[in-house]
Structure formats: C-alpha cells, structure tokens
ModelCIF file with pLDDT and N, C-alpha, C, O atoms, coordinates in Angstrom:
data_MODEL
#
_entry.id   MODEL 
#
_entity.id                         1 
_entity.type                       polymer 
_entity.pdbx_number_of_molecules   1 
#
_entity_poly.entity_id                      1 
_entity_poly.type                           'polypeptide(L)' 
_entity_poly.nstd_linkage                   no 
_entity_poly.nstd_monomer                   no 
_entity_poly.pdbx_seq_one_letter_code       
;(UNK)(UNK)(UNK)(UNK)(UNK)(UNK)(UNK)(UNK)(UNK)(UNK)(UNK)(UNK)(UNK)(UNK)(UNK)(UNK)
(UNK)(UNK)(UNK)(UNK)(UNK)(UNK)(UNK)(UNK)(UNK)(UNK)(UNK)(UNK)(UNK)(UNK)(UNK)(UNK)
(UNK)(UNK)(UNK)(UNK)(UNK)
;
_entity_poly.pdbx_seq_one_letter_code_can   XXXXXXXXXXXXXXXXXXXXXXXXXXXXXXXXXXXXX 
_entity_poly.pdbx_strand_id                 A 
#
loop_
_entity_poly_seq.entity_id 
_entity_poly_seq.num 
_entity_poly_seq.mon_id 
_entity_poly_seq.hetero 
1 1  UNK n 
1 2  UNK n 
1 3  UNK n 
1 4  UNK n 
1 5  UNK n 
1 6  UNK n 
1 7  UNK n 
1 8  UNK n 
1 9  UNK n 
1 10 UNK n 
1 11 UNK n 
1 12 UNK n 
1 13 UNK n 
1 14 UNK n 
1 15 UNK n 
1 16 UNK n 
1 17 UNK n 
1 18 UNK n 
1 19 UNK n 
1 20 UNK n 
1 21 UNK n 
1 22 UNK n 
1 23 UNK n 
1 24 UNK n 
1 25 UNK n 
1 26 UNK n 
1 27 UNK n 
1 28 UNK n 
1 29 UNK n 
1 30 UNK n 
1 31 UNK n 
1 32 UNK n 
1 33 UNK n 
1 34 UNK n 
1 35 UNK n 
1 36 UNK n 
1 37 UNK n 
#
_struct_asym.id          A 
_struct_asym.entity_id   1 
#
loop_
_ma_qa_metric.id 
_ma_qa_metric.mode 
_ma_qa_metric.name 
_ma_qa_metric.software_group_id 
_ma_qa_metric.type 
1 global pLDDT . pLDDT 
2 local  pLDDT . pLDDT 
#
_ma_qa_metric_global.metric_id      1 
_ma_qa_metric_global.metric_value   92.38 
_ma_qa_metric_global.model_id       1 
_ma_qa_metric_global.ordinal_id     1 
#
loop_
_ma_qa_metric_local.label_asym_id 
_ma_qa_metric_local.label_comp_id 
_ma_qa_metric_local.label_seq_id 
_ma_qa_metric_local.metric_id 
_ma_qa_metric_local.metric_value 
_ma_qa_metric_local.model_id 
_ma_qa_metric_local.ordinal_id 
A UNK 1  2 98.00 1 1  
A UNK 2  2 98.00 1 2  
A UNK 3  2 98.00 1 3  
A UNK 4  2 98.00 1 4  
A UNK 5  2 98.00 1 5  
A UNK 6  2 98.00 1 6  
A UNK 7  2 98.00 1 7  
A UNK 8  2 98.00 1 8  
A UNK 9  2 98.00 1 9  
A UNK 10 2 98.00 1 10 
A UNK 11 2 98.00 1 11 
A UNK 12 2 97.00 1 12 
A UNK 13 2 95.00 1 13 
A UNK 14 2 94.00 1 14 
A UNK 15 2 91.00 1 15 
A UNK 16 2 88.00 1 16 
A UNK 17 2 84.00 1 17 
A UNK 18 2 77.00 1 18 
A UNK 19 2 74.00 1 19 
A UNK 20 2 69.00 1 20 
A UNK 21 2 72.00 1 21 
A UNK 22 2 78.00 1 22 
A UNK 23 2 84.00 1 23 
A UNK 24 2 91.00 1 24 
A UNK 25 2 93.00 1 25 
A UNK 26 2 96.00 1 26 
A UNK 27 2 98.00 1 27 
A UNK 28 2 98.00 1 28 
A UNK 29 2 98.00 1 29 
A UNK 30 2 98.00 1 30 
A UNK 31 2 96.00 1 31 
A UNK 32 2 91.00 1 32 
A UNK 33 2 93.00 1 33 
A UNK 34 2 95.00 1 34 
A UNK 35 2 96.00 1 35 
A UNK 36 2 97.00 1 36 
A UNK 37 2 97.00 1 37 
#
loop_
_atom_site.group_PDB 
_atom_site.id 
_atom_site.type_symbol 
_atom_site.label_atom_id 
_atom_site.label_alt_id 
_atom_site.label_comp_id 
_atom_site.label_asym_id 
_atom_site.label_entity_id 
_atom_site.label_seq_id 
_atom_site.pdbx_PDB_ins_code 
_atom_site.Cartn_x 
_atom_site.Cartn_y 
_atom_site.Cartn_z 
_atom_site.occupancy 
_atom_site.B_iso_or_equiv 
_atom_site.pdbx_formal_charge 
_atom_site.auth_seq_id 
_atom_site.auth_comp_id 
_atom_site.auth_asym_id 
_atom_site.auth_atom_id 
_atom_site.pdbx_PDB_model_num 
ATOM 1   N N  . UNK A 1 1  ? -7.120  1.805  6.562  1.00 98.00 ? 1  UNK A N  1 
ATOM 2   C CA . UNK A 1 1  ? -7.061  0.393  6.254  1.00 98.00 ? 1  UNK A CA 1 
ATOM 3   C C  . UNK A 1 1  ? -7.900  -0.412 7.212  1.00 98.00 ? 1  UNK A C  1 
ATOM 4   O O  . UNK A 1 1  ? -8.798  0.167  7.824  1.00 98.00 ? 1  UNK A O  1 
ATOM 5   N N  . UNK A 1 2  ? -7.663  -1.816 7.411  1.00 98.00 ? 2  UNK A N  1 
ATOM 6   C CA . UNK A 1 2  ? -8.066  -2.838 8.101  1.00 98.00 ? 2  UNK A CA 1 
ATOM 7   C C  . UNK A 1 2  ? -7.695  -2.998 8.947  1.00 98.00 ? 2  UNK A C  1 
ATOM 8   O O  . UNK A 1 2  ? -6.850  -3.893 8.929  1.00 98.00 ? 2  UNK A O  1 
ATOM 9   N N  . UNK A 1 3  ? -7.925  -2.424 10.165 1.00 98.00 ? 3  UNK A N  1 
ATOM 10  C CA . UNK A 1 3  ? -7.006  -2.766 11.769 1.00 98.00 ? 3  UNK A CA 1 
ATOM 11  C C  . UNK A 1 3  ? -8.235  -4.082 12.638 1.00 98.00 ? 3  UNK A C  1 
ATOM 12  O O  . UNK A 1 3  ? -9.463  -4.021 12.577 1.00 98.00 ? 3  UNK A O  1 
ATOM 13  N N  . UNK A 1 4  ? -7.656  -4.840 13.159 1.00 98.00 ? 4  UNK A N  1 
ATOM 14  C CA . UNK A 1 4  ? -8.979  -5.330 14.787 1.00 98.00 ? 4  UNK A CA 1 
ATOM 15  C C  . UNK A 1 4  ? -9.037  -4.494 15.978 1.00 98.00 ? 4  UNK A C  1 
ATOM 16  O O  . UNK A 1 4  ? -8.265  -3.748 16.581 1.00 98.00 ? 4  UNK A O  1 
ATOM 17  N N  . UNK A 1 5  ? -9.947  -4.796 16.066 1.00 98.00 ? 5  UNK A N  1 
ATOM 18  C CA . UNK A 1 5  ? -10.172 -4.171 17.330 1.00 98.00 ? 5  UNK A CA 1 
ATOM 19  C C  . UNK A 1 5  ? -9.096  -4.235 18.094 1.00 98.00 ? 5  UNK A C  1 
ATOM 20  O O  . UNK A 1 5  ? -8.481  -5.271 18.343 1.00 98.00 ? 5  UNK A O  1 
ATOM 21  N N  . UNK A 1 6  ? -8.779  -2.923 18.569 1.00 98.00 ? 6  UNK A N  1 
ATOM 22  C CA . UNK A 1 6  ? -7.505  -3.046 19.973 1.00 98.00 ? 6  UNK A CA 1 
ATOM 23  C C  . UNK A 1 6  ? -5.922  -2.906 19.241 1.00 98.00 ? 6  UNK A C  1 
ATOM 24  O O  . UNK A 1 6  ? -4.751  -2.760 19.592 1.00 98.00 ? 6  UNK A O  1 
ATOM 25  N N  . UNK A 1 7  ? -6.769  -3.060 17.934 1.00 98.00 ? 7  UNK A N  1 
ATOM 26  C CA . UNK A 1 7  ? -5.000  -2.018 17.088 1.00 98.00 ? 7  UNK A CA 1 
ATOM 27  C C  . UNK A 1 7  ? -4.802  -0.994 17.131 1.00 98.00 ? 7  UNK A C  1 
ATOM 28  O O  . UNK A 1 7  ? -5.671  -0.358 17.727 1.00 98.00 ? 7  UNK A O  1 
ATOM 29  N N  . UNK A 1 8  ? -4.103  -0.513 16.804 1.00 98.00 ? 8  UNK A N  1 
ATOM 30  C CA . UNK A 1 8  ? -3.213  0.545  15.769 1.00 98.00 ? 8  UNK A CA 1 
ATOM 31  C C  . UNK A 1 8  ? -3.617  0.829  14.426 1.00 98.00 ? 8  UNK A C  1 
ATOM 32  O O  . UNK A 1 8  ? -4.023  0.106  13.516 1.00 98.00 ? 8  UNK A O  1 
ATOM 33  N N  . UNK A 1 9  ? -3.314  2.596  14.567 1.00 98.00 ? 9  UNK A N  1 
ATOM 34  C CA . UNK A 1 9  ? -3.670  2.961  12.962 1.00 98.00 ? 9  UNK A CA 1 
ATOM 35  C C  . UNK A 1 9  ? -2.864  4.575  13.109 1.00 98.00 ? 9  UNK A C  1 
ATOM 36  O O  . UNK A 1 9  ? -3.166  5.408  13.964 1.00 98.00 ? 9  UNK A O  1 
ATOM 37  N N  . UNK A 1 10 ? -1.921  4.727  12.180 1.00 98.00 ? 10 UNK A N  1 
ATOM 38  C CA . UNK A 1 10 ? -2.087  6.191  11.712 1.00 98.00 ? 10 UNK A CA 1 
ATOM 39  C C  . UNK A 1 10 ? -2.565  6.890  10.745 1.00 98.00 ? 10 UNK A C  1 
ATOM 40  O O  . UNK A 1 10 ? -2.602  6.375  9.628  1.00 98.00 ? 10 UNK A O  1 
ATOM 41  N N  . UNK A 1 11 ? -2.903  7.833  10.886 1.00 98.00 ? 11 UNK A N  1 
ATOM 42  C CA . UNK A 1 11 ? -3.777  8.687  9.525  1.00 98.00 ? 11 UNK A CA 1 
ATOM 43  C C  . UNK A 1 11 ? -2.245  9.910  9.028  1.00 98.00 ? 11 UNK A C  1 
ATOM 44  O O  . UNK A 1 11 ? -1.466  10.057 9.970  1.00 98.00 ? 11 UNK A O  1 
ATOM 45  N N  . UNK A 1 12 ? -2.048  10.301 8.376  1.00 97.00 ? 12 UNK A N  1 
ATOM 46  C CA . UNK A 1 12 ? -1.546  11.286 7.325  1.00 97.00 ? 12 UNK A CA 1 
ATOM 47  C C  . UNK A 1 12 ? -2.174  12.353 6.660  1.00 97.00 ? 12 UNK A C  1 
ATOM 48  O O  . UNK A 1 12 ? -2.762  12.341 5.579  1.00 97.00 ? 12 UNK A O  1 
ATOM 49  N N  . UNK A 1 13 ? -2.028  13.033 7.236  1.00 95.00 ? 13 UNK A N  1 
ATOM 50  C CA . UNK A 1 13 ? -2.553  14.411 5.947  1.00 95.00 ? 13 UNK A CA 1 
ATOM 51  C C  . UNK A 1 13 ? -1.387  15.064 5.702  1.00 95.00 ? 13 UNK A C  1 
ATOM 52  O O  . UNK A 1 13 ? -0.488  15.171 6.535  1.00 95.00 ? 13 UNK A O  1 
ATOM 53  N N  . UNK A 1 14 ? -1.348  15.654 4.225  1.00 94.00 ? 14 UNK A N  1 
ATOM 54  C CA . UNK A 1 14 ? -0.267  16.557 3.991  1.00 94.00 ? 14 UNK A CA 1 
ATOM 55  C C  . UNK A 1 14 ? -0.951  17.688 3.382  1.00 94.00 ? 14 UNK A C  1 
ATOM 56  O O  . UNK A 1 14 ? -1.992  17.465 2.763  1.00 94.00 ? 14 UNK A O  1 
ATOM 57  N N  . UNK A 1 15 ? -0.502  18.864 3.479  1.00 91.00 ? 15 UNK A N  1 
ATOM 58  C CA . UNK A 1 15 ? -1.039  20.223 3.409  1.00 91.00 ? 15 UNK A CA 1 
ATOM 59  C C  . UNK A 1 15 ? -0.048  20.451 2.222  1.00 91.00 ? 15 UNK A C  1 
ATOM 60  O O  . UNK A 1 15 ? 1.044   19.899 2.088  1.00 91.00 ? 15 UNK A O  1 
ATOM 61  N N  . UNK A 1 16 ? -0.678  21.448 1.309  1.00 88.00 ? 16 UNK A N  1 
ATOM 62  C CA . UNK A 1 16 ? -0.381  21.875 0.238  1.00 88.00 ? 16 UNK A CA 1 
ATOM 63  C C  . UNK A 1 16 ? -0.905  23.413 -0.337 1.00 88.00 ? 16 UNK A C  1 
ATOM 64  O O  . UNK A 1 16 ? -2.129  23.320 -0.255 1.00 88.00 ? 16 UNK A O  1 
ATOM 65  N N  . UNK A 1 17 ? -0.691  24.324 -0.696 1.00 84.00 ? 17 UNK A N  1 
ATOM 66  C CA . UNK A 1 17 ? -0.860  25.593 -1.189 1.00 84.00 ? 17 UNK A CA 1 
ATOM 67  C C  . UNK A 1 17 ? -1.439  25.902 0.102  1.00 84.00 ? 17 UNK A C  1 
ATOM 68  O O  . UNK A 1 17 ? -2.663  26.023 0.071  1.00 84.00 ? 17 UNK A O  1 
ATOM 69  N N  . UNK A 1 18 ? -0.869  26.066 1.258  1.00 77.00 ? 18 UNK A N  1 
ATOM 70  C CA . UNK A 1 18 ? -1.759  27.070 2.101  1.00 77.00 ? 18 UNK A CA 1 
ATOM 71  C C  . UNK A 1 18 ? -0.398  27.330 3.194  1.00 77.00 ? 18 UNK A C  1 
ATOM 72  O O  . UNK A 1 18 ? 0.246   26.629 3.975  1.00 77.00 ? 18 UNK A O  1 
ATOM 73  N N  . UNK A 1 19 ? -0.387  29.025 2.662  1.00 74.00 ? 19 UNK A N  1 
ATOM 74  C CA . UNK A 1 19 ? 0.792   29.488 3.891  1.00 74.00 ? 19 UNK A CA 1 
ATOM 75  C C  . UNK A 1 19 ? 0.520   29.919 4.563  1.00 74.00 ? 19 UNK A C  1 
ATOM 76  O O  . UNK A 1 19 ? 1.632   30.370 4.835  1.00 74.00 ? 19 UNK A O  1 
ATOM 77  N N  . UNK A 1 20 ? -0.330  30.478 5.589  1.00 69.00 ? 20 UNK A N  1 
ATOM 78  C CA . UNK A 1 20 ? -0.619  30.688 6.638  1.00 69.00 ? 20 UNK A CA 1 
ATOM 79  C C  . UNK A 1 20 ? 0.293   29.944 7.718  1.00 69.00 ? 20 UNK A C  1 
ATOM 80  O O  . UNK A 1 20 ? 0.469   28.726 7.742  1.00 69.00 ? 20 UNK A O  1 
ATOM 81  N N  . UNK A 1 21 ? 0.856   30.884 8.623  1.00 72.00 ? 21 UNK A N  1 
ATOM 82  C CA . UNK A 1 21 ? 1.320   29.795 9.946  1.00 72.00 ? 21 UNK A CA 1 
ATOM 83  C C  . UNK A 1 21 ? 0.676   29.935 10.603 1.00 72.00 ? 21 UNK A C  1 
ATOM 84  O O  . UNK A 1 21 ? 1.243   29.642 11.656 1.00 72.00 ? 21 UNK A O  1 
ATOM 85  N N  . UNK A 1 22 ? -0.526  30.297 10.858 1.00 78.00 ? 22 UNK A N  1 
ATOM 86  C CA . UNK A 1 22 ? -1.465  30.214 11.890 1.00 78.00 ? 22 UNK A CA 1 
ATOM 87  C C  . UNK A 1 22 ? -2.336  29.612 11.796 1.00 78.00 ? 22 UNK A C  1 
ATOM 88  O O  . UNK A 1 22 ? -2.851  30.108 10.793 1.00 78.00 ? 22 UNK A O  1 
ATOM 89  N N  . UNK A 1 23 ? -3.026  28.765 12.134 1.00 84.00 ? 23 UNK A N  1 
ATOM 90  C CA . UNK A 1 23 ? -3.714  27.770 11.239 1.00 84.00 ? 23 UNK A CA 1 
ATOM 91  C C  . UNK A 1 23 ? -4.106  26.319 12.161 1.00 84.00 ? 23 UNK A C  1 
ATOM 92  O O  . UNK A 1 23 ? -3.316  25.514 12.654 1.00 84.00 ? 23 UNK A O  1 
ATOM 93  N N  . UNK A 1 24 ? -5.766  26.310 12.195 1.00 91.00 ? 24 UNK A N  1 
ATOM 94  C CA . UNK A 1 24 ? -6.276  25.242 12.573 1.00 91.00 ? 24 UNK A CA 1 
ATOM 95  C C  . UNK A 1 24 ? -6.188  24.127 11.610 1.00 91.00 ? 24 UNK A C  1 
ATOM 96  O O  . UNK A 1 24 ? -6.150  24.264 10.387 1.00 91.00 ? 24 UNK A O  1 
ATOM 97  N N  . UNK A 1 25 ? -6.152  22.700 12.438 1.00 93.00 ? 25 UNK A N  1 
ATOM 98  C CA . UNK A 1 25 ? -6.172  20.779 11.307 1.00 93.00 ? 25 UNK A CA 1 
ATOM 99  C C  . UNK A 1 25 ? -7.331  20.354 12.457 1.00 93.00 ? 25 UNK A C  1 
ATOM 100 O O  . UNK A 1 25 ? -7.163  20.528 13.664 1.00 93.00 ? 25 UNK A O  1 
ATOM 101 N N  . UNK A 1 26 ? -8.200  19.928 12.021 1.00 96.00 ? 26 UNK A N  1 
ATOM 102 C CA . UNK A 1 26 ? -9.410  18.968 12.406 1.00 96.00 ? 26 UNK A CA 1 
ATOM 103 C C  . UNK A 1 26 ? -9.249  17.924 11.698 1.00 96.00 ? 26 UNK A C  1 
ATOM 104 O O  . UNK A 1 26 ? -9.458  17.831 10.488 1.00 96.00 ? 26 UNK A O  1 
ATOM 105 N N  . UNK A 1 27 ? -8.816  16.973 12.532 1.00 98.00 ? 27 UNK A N  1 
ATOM 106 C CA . UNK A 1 27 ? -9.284  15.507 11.918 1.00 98.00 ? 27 UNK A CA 1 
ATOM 107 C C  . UNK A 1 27 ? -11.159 14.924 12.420 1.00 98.00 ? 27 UNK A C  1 
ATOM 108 O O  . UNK A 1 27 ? -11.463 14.893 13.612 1.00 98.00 ? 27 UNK A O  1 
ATOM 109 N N  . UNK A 1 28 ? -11.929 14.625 11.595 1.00 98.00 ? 28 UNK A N  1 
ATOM 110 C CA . UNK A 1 28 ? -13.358 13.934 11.375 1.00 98.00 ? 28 UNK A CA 1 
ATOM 111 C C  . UNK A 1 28 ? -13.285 13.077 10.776 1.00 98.00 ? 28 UNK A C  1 
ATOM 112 O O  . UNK A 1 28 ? -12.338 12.806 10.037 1.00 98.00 ? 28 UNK A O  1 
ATOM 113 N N  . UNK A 1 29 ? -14.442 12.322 10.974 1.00 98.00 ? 29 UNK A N  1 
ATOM 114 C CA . UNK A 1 29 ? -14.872 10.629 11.156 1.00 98.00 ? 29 UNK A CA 1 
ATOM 115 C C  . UNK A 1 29 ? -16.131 10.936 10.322 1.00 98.00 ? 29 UNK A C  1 
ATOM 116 O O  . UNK A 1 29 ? -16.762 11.904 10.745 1.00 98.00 ? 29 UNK A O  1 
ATOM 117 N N  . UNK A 1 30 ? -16.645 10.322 9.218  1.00 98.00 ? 30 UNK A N  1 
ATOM 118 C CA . UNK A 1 30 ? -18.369 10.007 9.471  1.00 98.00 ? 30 UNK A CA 1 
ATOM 119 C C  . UNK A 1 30 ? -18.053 8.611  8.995  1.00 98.00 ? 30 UNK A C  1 
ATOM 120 O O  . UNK A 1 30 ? -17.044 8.268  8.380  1.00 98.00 ? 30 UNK A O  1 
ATOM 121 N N  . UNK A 1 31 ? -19.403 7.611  9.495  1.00 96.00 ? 31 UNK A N  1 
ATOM 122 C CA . UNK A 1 31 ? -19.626 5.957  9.603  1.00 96.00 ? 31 UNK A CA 1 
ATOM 123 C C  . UNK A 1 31 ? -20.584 6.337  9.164  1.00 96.00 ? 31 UNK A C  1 
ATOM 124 O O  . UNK A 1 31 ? -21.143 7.405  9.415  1.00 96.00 ? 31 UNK A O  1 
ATOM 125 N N  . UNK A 1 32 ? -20.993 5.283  8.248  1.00 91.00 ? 32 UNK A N  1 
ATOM 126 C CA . UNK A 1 32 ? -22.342 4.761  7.192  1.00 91.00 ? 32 UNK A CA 1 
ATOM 127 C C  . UNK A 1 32 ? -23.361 5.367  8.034  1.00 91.00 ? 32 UNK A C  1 
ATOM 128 O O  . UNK A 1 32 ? -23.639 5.156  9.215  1.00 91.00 ? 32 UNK A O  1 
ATOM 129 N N  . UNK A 1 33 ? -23.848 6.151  7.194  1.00 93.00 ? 33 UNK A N  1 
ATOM 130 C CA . UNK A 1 33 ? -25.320 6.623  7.714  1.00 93.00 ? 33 UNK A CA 1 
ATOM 131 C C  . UNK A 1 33 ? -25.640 7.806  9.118  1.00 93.00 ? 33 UNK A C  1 
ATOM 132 O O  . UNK A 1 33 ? -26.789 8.149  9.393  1.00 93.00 ? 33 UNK A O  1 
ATOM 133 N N  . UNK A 1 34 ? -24.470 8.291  9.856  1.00 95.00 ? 34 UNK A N  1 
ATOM 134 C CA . UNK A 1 34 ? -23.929 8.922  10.709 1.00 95.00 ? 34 UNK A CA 1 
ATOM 135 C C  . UNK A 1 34 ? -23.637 10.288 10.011 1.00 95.00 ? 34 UNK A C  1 
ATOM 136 O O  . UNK A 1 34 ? -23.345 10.340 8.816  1.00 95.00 ? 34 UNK A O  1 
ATOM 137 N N  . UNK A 1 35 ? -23.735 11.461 10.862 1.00 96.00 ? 35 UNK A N  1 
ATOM 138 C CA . UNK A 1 35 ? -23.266 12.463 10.618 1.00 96.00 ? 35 UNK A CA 1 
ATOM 139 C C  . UNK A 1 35 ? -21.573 12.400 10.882 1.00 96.00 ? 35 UNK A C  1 
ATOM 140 O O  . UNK A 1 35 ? -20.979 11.508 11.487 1.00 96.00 ? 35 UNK A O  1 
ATOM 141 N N  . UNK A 1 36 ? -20.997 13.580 10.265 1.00 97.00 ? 36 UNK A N  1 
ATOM 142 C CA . UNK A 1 36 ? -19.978 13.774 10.469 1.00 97.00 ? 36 UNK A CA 1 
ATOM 143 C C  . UNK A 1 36 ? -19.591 14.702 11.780 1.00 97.00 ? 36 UNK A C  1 
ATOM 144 O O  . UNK A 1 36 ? -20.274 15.667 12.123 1.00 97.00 ? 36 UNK A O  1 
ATOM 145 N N  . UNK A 1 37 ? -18.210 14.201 12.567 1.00 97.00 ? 37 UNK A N  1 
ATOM 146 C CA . UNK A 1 37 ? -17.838 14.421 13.996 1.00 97.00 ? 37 UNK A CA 1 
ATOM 147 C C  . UNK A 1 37 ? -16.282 14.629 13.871 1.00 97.00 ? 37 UNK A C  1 
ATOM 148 O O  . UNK A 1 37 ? -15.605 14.842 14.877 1.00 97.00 ? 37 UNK A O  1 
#
C-alpha cells in the first residue's frame, strides 16, 4: 500500500501446495526500471 516515509508496512505471503519442511522464503523488491534485489 501507501505508507510516508518513516512508516510502517507489513507484507504477507502465504504458502500453498509445498510440503517440504525444509525450505528457503526470500522476500524481493524491484522499483521502476531497477533490477530485482
């Protein structure tokens, strides 16, 4: 969403069909025109 500068934000992911308990989550960013990080 829309935070200002110097807010708060949480992100959510929920996982679905994958049982593995071993198991890497990467959260990434890409901004207009930027690679992804």
């Amino acid at each position: 969403g829309l935070v200002q500068a110097g807010g708060s934000l949480r992100l959510s992911c929920g996982i679905s069909g994958f049982k593995d308990d071993d198991y890497a989550i990467g959260w990434f960013r890409q901004a207009p025109g930027k690679e992804r990080e």
